[in-house]
Protein backbone atom coordinates (compact mmCIF):
# COMPACT_ATOMS: atom_id res chain seq x y z
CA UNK A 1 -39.13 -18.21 11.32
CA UNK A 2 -36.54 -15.79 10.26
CA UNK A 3 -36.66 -12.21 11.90
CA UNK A 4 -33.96 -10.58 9.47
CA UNK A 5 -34.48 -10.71 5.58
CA UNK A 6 -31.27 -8.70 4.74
CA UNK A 7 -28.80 -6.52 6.71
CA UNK A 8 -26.80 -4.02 5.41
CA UNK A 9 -24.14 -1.69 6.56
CA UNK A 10 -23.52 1.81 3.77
CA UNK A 11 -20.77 4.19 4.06
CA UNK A 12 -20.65 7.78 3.45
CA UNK A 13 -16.84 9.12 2.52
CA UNK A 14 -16.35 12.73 1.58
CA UNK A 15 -13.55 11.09 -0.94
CA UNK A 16 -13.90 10.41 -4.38
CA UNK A 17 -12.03 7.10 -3.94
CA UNK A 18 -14.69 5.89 -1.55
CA UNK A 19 -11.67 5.89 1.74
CA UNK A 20 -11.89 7.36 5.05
CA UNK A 21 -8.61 9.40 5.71
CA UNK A 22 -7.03 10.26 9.79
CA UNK A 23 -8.71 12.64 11.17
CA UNK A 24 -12.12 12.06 9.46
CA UNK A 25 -15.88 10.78 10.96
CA UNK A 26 -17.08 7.57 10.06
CA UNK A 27 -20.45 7.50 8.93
CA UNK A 28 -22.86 6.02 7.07
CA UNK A 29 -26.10 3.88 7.66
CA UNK A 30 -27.25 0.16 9.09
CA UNK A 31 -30.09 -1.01 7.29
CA UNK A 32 -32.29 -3.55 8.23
CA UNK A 33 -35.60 -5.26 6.59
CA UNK A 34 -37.87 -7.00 9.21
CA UNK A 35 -39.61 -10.15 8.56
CA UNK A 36 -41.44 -10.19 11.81
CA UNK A 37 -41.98 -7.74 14.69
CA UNK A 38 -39.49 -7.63 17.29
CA UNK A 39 -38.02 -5.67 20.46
CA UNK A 40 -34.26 -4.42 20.42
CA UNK A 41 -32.88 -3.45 23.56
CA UNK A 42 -29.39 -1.35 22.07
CA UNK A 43 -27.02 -1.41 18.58
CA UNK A 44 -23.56 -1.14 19.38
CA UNK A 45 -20.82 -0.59 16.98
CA UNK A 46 -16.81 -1.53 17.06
CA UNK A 47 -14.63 0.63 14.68
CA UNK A 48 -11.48 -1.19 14.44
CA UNK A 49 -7.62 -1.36 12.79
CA UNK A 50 -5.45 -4.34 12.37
CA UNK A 51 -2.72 -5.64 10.42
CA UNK A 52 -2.32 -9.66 10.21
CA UNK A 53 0.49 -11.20 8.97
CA UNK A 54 1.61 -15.18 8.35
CA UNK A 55 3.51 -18.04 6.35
CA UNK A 56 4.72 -21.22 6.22
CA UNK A 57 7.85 -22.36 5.59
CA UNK A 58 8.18 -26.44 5.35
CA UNK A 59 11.42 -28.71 5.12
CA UNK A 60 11.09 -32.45 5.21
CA UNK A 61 8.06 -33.18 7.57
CA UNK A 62 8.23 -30.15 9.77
CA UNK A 63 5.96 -27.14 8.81
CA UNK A 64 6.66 -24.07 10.70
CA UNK A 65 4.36 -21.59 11.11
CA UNK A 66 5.14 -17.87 11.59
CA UNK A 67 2.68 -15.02 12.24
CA UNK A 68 2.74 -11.53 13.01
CA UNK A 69 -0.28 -9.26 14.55
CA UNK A 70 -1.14 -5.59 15.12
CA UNK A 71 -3.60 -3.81 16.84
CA UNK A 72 -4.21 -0.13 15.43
CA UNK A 73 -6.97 0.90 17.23
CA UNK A 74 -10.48 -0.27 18.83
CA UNK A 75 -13.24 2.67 19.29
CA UNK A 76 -16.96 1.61 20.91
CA UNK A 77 -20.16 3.33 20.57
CA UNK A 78 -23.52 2.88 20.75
CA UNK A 79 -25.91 3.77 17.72
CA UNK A 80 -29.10 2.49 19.44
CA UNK A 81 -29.46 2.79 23.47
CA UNK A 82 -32.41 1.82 25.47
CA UNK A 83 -31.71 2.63 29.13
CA UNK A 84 -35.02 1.10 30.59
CA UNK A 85 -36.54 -2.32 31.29
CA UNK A 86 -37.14 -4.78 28.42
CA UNK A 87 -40.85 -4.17 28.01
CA UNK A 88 -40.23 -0.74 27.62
CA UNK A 89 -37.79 -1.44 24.50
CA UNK A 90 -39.06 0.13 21.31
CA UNK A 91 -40.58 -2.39 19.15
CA UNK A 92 -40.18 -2.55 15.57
CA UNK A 93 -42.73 -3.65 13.17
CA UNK A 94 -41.66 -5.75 9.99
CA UNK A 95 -40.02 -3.45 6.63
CA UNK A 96 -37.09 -1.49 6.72
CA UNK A 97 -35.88 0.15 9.11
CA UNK A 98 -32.39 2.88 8.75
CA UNK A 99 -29.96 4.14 11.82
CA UNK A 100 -27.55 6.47 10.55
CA UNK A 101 -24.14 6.21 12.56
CA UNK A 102 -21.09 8.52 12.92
CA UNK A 103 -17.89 7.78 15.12
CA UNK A 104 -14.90 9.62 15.59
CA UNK A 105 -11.68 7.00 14.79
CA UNK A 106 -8.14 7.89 16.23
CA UNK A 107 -5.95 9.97 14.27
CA UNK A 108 -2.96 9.11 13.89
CA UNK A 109 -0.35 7.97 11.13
CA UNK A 110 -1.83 4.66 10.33
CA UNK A 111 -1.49 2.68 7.57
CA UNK A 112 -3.48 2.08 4.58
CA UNK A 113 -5.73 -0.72 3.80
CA UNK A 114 -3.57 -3.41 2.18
CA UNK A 115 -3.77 -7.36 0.66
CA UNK A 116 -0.63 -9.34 0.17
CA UNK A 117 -0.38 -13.07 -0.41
CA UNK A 118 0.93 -13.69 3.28
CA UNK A 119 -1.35 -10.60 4.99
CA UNK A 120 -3.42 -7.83 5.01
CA UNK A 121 -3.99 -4.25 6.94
CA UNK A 122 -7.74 -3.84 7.58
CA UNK A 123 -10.24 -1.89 9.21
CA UNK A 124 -13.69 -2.95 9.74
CA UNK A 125 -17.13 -1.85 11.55
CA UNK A 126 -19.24 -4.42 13.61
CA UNK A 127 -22.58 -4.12 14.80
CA UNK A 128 -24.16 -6.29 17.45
CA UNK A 129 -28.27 -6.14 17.96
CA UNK A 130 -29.05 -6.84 20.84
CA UNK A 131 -32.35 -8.22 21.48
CA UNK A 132 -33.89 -10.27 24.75
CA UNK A 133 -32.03 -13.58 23.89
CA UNK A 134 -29.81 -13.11 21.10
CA UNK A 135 -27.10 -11.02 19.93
CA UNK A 136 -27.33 -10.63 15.77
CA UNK A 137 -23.60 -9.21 14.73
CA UNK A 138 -23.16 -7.45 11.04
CA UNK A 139 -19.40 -6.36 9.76
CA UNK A 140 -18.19 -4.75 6.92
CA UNK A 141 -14.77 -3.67 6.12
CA UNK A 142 -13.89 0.14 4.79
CA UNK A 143 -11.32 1.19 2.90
CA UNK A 144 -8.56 3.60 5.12
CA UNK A 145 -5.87 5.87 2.92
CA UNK A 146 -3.38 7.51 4.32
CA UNK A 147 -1.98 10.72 2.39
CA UNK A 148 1.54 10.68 0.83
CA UNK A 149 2.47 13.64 -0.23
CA UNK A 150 5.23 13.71 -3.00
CA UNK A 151 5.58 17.13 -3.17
CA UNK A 152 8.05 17.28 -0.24
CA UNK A 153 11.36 18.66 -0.42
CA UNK A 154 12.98 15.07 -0.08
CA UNK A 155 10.91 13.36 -2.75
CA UNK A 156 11.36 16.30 -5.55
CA UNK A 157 15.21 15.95 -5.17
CA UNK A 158 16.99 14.59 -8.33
CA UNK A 159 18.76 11.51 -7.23
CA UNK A 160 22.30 10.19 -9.86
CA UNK A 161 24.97 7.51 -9.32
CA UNK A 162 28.15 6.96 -11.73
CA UNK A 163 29.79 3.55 -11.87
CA UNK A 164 32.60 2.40 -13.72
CA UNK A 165 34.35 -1.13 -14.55
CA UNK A 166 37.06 -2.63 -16.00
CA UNK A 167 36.35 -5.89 -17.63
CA UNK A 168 39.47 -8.53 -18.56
CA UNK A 169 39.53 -11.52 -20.68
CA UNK A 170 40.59 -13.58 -17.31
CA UNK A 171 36.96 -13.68 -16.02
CA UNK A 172 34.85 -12.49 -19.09
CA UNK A 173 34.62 -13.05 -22.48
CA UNK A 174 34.98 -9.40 -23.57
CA UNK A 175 37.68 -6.67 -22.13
CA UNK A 176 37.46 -3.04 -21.96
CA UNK A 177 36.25 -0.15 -19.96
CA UNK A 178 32.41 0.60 -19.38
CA UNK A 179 30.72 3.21 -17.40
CA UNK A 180 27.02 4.10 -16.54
CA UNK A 181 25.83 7.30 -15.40
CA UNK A 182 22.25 7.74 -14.63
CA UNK A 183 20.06 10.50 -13.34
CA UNK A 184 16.16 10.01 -12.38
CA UNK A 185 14.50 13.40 -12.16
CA UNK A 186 13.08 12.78 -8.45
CA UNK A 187 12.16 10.31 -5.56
CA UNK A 188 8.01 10.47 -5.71
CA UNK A 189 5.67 9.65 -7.75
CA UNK A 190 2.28 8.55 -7.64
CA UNK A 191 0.34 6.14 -10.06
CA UNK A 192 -0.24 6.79 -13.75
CA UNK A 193 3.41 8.86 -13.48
CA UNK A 194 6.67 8.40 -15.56
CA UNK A 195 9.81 7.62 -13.85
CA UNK A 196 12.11 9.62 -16.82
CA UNK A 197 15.89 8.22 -16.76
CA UNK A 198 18.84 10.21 -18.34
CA UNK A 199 21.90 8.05 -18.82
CA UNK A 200 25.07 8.28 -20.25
CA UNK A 201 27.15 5.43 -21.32
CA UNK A 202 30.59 4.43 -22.84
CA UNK A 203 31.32 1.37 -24.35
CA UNK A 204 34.93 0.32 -24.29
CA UNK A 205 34.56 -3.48 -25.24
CA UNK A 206 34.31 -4.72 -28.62
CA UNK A 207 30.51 -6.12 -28.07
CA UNK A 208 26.96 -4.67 -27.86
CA UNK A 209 25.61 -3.43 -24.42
CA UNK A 210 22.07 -3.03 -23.57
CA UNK A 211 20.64 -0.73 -20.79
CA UNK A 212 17.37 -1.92 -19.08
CA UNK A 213 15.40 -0.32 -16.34
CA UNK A 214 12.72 -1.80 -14.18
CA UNK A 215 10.46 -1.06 -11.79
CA UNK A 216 10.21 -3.20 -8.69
CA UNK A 217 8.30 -3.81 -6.01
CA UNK A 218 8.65 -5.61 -2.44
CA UNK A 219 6.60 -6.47 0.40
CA UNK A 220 7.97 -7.80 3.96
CA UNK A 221 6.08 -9.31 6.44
CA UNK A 222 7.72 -9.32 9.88
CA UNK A 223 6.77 -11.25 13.24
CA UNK A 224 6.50 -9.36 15.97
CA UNK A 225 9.58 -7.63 17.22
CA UNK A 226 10.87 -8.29 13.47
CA UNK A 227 12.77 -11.17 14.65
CA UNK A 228 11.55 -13.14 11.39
CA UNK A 229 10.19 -12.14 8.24
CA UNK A 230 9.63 -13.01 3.98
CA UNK A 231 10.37 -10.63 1.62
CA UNK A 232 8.47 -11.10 -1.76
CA UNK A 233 9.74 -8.95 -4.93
CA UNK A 234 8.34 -8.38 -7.89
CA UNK A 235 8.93 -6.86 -11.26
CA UNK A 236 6.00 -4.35 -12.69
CA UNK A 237 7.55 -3.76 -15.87
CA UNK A 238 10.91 -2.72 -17.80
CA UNK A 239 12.27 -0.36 -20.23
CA UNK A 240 14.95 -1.59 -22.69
CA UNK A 241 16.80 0.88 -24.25
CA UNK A 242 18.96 0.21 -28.09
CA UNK A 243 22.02 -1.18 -28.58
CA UNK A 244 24.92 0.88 -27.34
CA UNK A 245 27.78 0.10 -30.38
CA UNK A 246 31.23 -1.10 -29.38
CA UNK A 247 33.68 1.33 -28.83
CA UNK A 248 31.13 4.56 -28.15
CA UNK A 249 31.85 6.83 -25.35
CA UNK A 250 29.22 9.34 -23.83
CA UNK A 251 26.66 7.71 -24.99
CA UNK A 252 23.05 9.53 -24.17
CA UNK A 253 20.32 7.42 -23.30
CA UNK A 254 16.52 8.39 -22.29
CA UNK A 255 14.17 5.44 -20.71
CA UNK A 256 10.73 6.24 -19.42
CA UNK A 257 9.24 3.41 -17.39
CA UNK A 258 5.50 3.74 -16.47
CA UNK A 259 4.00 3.50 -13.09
CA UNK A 260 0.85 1.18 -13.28
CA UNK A 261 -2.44 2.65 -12.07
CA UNK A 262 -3.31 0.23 -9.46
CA UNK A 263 -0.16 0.69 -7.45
CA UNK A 264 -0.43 0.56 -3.76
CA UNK A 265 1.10 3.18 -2.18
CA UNK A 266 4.42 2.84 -0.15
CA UNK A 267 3.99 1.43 3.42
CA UNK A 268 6.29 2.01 6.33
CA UNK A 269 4.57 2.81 9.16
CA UNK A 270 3.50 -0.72 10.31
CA UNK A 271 5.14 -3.01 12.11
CA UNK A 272 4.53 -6.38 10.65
CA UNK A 273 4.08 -5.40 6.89
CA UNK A 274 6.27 -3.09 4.32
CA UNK A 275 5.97 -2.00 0.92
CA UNK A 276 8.93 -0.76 -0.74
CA UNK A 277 9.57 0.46 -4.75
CA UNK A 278 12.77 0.70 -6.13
CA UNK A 279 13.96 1.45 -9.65
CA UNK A 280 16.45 -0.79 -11.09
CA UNK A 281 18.93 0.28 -13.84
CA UNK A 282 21.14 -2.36 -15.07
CA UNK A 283 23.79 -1.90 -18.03
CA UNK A 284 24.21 -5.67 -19.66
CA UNK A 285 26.91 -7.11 -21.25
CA UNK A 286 27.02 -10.40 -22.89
CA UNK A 287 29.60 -12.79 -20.94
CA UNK A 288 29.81 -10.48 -18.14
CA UNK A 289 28.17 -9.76 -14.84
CA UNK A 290 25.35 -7.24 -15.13
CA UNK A 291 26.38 -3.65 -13.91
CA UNK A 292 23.42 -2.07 -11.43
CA UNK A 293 22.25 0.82 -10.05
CA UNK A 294 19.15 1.04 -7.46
CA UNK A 295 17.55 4.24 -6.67
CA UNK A 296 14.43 4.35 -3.88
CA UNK A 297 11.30 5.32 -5.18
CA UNK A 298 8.86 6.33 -3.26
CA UNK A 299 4.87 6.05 -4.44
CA UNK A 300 2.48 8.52 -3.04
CA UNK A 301 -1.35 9.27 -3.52
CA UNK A 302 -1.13 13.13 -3.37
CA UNK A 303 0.79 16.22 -4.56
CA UNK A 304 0.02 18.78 -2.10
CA UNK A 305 2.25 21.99 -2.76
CA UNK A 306 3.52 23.60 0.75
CA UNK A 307 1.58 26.81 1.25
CA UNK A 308 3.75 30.30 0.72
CA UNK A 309 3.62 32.82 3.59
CA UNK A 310 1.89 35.83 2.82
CA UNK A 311 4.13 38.74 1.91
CA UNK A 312 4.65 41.95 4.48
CA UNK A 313 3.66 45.17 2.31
């Protein structure tokens, strides 16, 4: 007969997104409905961090096979402790019975819960029953943010780029002089933001150019010690702007490219895994080479204005 008829493990976060941040308890409750009476001896629990990384790469009949691993942290405690013999364990009749539990993790900077295609950063609680002759075990995993701020000095300053080319009839089909000067109004941003892009253009060739800008995103997995890794890019979405006429100079452009919702934030402080954004603004001309310029963007979950020090009357 079966002694368990469900098991379930309920977190408490004092966040509105449901995460547990550094420096914060973990708590919550195990819950579990009795079929039958029984006698446990002691609940432990395992709080713990990881980031797992791997991928394939295959060429003729070889498959190779390369991984990366991280351990961020392992904390054990006991929820349930019975320091005598095993008759004198308590015994628990059948129904539902509720052990609230509360552990202290590490702080420190870790990263945030993440799922790629080739890995994932997870943290997880496991409880093992412990009865006479058998050891029940219960997991769950919990979601871990770790605050970006965006409202740092470095991430609020403006960044621009000029570039300028000469274009010939010897490798294009078009000749003249273009340029591309673009300012982005900052470095952070978190999701549901506008990335707004001033540019100014001249068009010295005798055909139509069109400015695009899009927003990119790219994950890298590493092996341990970086000595491999896969980069995977992706494009979240573009901004074209109109036709810039032949023969214009100084032409004023503004592009706003939305930031999707869902975004995860950026991730650099793990060893096997990295998120990076970037915004990409490239000035097309028919015939011709594209003409880019990248800027670093950085995606953040908070805005966090540094606190003023209290004036001397």
């Amino acid at each position: 007969m079966f002694v368990f008829k469900s098991c379930s493990i309920k977190f408490s976060s004092p966040n509105p997104t449901g995460a547990f941040r550094s420096g914060e308890i973990l708590s919550g409750e195990l819950r579990l409905e009795l079929l039958k009476e029984i006698k446990i001896q002691k609940i432990l629990m395992t709080v713990k961090g990881k980031a797992k990384v791997i991928w394939t790469i295959s060429r003729s009949k070889n498959t190779r096979v390369f991984q990366g691993k991280e351990v961020l942290y392992r904390v054990e405690a006991a929820v349930l402790q019975n320091t005598g013999s095993w008759y004198d364990e308590p015994t628990l009749q059948p129904g539902v019975h509720v052990y609230p539990f509360r552990c202290q993790p590490p702080t420190g900077n870790f990263p945030s819960t993440f799922e790629g295609k080739h890995g994932r950063i997870v943290y997880s609680v496991v409880f093992e029953i412990h009865r006479q002759d058998h050891i029940k075990t219960i997991d769950s995993d919990f979601k871990f943010e770790r605050l970006v701020n965006v409202a740092v000095p470095e991430l609020l300053m403006p960044q621009s780029e000029t570039k300028r080319r000469s274009l010939s009839c010897f490798c294009c089909t078009v000749s003249g002089d273009i340029y591309l000067d673009v300012f982005v109004e900052k470095k952070g941003f978190i999701p549901g933001e506008t990335i707004n892009i001033t540019a100014e253009v001249g068009n010295g060739t005798s055909k139509n150019i069109v400015l695009i800008a899009t927003l990119s995103k790219i994950v890298t997995y590493y092996t341990v010690g970086k000595a491999d890794k896969k980069a995977c890019p992706k494009e979240l979405g573009y901004v074209t702007g109109q036709p810039i006429q032949p023969n214009t100079s100084a032409f004023e452009c503004e592009l706003a490219v939305p930031i999707p919702e869902d975004l995860n934030i950026s991730l650099g402080n793990c060893e096997v895994l990295e998120v990076e954004y970037s915004l990409v603004v490239n000035l097309f001309v028919k015939g011709c080479p594209a003409m880019k310029v990248v800027f670093p963007i950085v995606i953040g979950n908070c805005r966090q204005q540094p606190e003023l020090p209290e004036a001397n009357c």
